[in-house]
Protein backbone atom coordinates (compact mmCIF):
# COMPACT_ATOMS: atom_id res chain seq x y z
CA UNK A 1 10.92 0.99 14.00
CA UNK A 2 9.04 2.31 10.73
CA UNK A 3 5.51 3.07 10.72
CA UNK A 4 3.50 3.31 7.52
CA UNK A 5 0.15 5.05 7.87
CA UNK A 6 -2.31 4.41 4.90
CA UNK A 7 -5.50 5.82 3.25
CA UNK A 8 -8.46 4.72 1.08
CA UNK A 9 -8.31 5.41 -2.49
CA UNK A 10 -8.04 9.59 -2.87
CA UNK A 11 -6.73 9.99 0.24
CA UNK A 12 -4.31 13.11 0.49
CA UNK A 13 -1.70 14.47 2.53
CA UNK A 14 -1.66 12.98 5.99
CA UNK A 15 -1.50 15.71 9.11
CA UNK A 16 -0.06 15.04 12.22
CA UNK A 17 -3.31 15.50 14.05
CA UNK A 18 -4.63 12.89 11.64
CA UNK A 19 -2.84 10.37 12.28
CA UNK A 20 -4.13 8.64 15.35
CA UNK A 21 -7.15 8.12 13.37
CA UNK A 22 -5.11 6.40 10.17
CA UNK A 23 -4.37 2.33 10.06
CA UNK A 24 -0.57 1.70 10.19
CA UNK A 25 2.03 -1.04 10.22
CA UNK A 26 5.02 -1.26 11.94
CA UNK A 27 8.51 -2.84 10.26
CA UNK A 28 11.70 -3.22 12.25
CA UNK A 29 13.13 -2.58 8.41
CA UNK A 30 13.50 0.59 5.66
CA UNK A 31 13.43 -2.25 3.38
CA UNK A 32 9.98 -4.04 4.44
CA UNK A 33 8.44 -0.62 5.18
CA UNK A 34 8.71 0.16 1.35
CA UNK A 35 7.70 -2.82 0.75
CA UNK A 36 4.50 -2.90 2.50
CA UNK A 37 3.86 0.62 1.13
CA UNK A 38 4.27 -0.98 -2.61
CA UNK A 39 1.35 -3.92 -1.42
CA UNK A 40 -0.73 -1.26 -0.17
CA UNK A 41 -0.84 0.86 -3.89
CA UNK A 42 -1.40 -2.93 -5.38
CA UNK A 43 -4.37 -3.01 -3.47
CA UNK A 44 -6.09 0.06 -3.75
CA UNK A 45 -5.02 1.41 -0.97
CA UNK A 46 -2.95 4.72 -0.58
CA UNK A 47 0.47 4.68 1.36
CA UNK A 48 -0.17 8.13 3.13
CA UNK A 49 2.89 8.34 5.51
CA UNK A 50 6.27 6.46 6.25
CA UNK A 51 8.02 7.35 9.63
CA UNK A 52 10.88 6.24 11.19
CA UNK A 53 12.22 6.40 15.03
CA UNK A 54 15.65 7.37 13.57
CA UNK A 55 13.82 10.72 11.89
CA UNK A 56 12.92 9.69 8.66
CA UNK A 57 9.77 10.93 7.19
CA UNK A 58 8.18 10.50 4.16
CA UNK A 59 5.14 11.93 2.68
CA UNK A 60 2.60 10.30 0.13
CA UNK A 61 4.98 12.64 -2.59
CA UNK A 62 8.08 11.42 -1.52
CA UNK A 63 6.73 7.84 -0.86
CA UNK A 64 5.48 7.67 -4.65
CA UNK A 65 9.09 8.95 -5.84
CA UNK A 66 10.92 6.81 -3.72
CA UNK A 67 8.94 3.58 -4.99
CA UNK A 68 8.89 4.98 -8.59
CA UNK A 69 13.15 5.15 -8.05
CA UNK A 70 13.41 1.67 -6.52
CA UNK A 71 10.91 0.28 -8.97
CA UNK A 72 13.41 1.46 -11.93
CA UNK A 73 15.97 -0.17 -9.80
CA UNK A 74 14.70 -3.55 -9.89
CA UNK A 75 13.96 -3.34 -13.58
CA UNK A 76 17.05 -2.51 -14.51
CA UNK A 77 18.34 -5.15 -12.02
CA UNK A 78 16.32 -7.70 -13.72
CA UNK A 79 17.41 -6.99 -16.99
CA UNK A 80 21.01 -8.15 -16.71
């Protein structure tokens, strides 16, 4: 399971301690984790925190990069 914990607009760095008081979503996919982290900066709202059961971990930093990467992806995708 992937959990992606998310913030109002500003929102920063998400601690551990924190995070019981954060919404979140739960996706049995990488994929639709992503995803729902992509409709949550369309909204306004901040994708704060992407976890995984299998370890992964991804911070508001790394979440922006890897969205910015998969955006490019699907432009490039598109294209051809």
């Amino acid at each position: 399971m992937f959990r992606v914990y998310s913030g109002p607009p500003g929102a920063e760095t998400l601690h551990p301690a924190e995070k019981r008081q954060h919404l979140y979503k739960e996706f049995t996919g990488l994929d639709d984790a992503i995803g729902w982290a992509y409709h949550l900066r369309e909204t306004g709202r901040v994708p704060l925190l992407l976890e995984g059961d299998d370890g992964i971990r991804l911070d508001k930093k790394d979440l922006a990069k890897t969205m910015h990467h998969r955006g490019s992806e699907q432009v490039k995708q598109r294209a051809h």
